[in-house]
N, C-alpha and C. Protein backbone atom coordinates (compact mmCIF):
# COMPACT_ATOMS: atom_id res chain seq x y z
N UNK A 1 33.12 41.97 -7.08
CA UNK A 1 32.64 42.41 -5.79
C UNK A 1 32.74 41.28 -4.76
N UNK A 2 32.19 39.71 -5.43
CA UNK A 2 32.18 39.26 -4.24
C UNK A 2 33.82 38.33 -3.79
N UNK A 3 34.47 38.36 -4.90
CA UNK A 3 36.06 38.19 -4.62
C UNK A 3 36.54 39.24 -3.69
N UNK A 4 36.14 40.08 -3.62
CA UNK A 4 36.86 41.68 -3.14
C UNK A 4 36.37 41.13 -1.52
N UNK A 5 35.14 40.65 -1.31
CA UNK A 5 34.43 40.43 -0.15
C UNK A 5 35.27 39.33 0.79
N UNK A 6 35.60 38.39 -0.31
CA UNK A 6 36.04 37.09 0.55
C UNK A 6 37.77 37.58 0.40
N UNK A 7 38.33 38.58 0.06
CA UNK A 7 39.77 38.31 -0.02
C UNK A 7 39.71 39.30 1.01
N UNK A 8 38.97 40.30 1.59
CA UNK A 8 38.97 41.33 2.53
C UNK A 8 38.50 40.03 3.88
N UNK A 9 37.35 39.22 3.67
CA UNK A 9 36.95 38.60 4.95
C UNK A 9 37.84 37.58 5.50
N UNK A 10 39.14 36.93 4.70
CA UNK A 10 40.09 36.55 4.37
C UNK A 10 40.93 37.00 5.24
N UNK A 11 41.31 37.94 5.45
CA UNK A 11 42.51 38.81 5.50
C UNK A 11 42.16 39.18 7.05
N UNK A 12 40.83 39.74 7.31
CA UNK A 12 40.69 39.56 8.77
C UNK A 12 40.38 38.18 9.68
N UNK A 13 40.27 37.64 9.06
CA UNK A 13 40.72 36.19 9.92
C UNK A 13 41.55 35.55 9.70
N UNK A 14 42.46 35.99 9.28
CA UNK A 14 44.12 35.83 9.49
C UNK A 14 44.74 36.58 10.03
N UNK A 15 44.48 38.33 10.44
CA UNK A 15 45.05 38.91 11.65
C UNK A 15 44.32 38.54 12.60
N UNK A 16 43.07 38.43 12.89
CA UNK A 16 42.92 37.97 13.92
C UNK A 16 43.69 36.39 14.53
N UNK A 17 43.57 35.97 13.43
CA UNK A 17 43.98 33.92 14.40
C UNK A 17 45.34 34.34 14.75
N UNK A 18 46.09 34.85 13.71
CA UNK A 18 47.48 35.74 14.46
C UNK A 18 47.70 36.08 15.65
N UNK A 19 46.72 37.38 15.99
CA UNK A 19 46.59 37.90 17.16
C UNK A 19 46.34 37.28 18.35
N UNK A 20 45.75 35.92 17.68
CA UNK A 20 45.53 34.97 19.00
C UNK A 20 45.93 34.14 19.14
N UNK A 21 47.29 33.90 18.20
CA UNK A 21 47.65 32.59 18.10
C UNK A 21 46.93 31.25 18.00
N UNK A 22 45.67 31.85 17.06
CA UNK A 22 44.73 30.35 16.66
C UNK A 22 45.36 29.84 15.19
N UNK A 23 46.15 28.74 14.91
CA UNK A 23 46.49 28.54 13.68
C UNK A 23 45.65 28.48 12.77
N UNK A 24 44.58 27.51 13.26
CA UNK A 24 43.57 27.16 12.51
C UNK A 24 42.70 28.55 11.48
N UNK A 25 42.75 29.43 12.55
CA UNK A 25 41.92 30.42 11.99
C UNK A 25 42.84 31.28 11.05
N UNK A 26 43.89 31.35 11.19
CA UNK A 26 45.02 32.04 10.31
C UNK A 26 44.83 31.14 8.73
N UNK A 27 44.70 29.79 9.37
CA UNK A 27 45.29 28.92 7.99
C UNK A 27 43.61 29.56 7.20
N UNK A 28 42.65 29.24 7.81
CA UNK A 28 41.13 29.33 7.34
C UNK A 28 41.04 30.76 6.56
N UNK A 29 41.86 31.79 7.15
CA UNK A 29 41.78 33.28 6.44
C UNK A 29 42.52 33.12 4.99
N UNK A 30 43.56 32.36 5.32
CA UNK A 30 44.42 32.23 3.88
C UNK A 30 43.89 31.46 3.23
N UNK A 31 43.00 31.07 2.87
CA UNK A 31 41.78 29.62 2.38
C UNK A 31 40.78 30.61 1.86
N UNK A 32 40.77 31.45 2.38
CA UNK A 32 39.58 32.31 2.23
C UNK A 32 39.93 33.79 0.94
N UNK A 33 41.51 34.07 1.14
CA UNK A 33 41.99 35.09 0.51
C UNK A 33 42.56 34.50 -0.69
N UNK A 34 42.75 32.99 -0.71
CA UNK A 34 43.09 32.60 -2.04
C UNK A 34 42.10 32.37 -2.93
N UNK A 35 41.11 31.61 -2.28
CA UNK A 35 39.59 31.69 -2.92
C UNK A 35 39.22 32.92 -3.98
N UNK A 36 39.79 33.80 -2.79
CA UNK A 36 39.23 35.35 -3.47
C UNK A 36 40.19 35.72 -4.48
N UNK A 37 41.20 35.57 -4.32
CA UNK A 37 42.01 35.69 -5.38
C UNK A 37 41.55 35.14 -6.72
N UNK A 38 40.88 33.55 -6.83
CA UNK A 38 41.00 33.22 -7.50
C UNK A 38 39.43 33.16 -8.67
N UNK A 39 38.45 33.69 -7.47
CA UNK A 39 37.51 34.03 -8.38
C UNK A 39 37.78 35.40 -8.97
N UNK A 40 38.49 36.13 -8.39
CA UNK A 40 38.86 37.43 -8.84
C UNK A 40 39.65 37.46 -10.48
N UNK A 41 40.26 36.44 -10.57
CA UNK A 41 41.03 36.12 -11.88
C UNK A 41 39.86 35.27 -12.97
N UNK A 42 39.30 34.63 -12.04
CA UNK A 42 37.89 34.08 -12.87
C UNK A 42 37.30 35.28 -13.46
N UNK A 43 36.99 36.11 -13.16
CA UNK A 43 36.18 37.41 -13.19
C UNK A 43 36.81 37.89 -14.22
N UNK A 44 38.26 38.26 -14.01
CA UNK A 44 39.06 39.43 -14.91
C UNK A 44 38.97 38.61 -16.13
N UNK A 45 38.78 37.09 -16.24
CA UNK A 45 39.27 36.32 -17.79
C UNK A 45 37.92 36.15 -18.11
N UNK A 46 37.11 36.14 -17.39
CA UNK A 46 35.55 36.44 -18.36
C UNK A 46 35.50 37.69 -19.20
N UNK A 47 35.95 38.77 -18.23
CA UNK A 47 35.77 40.09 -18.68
C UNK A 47 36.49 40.17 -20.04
N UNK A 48 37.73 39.94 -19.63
CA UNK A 48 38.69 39.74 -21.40
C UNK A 48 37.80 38.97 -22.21
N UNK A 49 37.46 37.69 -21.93
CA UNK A 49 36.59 37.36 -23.48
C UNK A 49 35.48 37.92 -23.70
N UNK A 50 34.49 38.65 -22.62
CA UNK A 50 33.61 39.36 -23.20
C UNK A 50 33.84 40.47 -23.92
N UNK A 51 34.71 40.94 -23.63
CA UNK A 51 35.18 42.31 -24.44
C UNK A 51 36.00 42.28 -26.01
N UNK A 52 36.41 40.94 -25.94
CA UNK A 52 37.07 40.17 -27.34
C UNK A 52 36.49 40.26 -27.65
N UNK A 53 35.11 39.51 -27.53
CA UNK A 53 34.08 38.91 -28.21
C UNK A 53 33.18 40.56 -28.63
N UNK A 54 32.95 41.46 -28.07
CA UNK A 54 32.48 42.25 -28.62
C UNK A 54 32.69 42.76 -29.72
N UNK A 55 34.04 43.20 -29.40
CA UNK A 55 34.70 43.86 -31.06
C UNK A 55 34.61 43.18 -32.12
């Protein structure tokens, strides 16, 4: 959920800095959507070993 949050809050502040030609804020959205990406993969490889570990 909260990967989903920051790769969505991500993503609009990178069309926006776009839209305004603020780099900074473009680069800051993509900072923000990789983040999310990457707790998002944190997440999915917990989930796999918890579910290993069950069976």
């Amino acid at each position: 959920m909260r990967a989903k949050k920051e790769q969505a809050t991500g993503k609009a502040k990178e069309t926006m800095g776009r839209a305004v030609g603020n780099e900074r804020l473009t680069a800051k959205g993509r900072g923000e959507q990789a983040k999310g990406d990457a707790r998002g993969a944190k997440e999915k490889i917990k989930d796999t070993i918890k579910d290993t570990v069950d069976e």
